[in-house]
Protein backbone atom coordinates (compact mmCIF):
# COMPACT_ATOMS: atom_id res chain seq x y z
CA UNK A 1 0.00 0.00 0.00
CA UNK A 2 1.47 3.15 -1.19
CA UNK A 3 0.96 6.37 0.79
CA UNK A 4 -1.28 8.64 -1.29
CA UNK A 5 1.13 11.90 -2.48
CA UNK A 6 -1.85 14.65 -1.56
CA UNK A 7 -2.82 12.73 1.85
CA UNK A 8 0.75 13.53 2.65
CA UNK A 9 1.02 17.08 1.96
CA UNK A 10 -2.23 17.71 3.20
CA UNK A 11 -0.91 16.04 6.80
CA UNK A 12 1.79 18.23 6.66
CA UNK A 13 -0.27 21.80 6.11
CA UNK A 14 -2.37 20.84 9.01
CA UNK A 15 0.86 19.50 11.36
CA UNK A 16 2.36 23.06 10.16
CA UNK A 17 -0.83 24.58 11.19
CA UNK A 18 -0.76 23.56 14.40
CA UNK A 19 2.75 24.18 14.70
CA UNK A 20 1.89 27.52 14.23
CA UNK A 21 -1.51 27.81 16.08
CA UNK A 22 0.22 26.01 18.99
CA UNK A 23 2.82 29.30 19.13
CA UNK A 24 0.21 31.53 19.24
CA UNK A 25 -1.51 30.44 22.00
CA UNK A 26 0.68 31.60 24.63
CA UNK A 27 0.44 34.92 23.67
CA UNK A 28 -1.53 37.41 25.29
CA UNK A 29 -3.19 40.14 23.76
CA UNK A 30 -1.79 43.81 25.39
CA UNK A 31 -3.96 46.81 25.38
CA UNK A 32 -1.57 50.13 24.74
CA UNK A 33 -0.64 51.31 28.39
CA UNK A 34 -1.72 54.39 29.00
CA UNK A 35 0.28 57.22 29.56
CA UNK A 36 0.86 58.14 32.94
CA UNK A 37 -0.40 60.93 34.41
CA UNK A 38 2.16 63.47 35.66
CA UNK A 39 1.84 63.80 39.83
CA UNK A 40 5.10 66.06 40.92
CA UNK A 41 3.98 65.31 44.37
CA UNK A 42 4.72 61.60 44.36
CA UNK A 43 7.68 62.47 41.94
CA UNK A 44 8.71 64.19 44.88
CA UNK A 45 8.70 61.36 47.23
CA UNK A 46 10.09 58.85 44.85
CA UNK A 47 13.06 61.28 44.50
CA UNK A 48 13.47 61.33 48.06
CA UNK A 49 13.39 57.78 48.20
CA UNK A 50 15.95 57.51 45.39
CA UNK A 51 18.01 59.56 46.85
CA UNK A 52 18.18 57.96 50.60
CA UNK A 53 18.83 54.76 48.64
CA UNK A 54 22.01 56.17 46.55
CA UNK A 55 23.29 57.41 49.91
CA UNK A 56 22.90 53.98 51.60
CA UNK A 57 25.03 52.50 48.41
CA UNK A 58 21.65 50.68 47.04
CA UNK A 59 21.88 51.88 43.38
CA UNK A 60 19.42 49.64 41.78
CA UNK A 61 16.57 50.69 44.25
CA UNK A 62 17.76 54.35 43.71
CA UNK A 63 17.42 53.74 39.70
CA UNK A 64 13.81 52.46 40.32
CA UNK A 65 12.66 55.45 42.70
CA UNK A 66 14.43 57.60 40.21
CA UNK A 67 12.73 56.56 36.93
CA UNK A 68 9.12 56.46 38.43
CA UNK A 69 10.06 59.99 39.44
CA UNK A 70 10.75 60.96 36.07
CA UNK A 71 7.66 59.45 34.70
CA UNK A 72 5.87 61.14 36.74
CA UNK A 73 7.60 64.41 36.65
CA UNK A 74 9.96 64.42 33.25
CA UNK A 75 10.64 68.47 34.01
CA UNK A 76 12.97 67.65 37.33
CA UNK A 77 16.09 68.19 35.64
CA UNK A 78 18.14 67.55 39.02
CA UNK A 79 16.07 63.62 39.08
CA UNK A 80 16.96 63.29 35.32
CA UNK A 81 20.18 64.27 35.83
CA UNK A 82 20.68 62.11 38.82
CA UNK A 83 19.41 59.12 37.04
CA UNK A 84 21.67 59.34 33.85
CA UNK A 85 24.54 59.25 35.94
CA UNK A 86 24.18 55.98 37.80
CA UNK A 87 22.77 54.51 34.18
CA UNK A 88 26.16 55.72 32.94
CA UNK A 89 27.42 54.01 36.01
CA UNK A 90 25.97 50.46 35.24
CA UNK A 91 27.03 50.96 31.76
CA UNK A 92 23.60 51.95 30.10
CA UNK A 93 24.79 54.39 28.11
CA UNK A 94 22.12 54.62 25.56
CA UNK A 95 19.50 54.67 28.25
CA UNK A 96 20.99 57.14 29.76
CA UNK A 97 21.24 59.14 26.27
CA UNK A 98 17.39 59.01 25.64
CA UNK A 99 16.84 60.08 29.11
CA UNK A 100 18.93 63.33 29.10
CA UNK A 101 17.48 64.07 25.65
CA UNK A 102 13.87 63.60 27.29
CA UNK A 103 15.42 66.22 29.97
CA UNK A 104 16.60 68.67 27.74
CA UNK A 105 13.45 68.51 26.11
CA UNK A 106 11.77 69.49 29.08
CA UNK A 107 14.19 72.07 30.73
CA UNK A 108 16.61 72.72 27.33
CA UNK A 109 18.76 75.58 29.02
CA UNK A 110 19.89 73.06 32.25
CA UNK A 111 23.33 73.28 31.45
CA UNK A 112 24.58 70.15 33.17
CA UNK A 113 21.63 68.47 30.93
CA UNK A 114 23.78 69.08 27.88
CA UNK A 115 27.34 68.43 29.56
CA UNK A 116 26.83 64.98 30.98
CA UNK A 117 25.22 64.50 27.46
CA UNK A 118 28.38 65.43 25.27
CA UNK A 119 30.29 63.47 27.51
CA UNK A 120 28.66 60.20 27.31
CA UNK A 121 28.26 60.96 23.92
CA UNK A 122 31.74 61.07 23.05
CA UNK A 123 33.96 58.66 25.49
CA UNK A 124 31.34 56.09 25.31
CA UNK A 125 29.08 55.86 22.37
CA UNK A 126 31.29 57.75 20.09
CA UNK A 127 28.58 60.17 19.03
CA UNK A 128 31.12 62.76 18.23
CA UNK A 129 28.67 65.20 16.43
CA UNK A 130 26.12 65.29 19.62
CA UNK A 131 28.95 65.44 21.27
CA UNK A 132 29.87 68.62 20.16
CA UNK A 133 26.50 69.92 19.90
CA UNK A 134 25.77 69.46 23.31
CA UNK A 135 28.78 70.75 24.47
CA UNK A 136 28.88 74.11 22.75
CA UNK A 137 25.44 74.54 24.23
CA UNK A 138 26.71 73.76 27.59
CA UNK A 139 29.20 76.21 27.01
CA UNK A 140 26.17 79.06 25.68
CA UNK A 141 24.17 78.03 28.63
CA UNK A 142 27.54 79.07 31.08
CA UNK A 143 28.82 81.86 29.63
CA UNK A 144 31.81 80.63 31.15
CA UNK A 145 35.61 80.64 29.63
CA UNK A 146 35.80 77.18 30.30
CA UNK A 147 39.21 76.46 28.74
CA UNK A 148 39.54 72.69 29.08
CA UNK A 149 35.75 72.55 27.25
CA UNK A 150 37.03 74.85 24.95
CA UNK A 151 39.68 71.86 24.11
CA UNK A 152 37.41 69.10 23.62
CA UNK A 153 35.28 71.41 21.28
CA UNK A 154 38.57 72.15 19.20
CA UNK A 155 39.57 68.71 19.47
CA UNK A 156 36.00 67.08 18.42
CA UNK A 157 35.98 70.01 15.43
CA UNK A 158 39.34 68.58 14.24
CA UNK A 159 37.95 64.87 14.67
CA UNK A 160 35.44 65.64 11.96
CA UNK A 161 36.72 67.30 9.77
């Protein structure tokens, strides 16, 4: 008795059928979140909480107070701030990017916004051209004769050329 040649590859549509249904039932349908509401009040106390933790040496709980801060309050530039440093810290550079780019969008003349920016920028995602955007602002934003930013610009300016 022969195996019939459609029989077959009708057996194997419906085996890859429910190959593929079977996949598909695990996953759950997600509504889109919502956004959250801004409350600078309990921003306020999840700052403070952050902030107690980073002085007890418990980073990771300070990163989580810290970033339901700043979805609750994006505009705290000293919370932003704060937050992009210890991602820079753990190595989450690009993280840390977005969020200081959400924080200049907010408060775009915090100078230390656009410094810790350029920095991470340059010496760890190589971004040389924010880099040097972000520090010239810094150095609008300070008015200040900063000579050793004045040598990174000149140095980045060379770089890309």
């Amino acid at each position: 008795m022969g195996c019939n040649p459609l029989r077959k590859a009708g057996l194997r549509w419906a085996f890859l059928l429910l190959v593929f249904l079977a996949g598909c039932a695990g996953q759950e349908v997600r509504q889109p979140e919502e956004p959250v509401k801004a409350d600078p009040e309990m921003a306020a106390s999840f700052e403070k909480k952050g902030r107690k933790a980073f002085e007890e040496g418990r980073k990771g709980a300070a990163v989580d107070a810290w970033q339901k801060a700043v979805e609750l309050d994006p505009t705290n530039a000293v919370t932003v701030n704060n937050l992009a440093l210890v991602l820079k810290d753990q190595y989450r550079f690009a993280e840390a990017v977005k969020l200081l780019e959400t924080g200049i969008a907010h408060s775009p003349d915090v100078a230390e916004l656009h410094f810790n920016l350029a920095v991470i920028a340059e010496l760890y995602l190589l971004d040389l051209k924010t880099a040097l955007t972000h520090y010239n602002r810094y150095r609008e934003l300070t008015k200040a004769d900063d000579q050793e930013v004045a040598g990174w610009i000149a140095d980045l300016e060379r770089r890309l050329e």
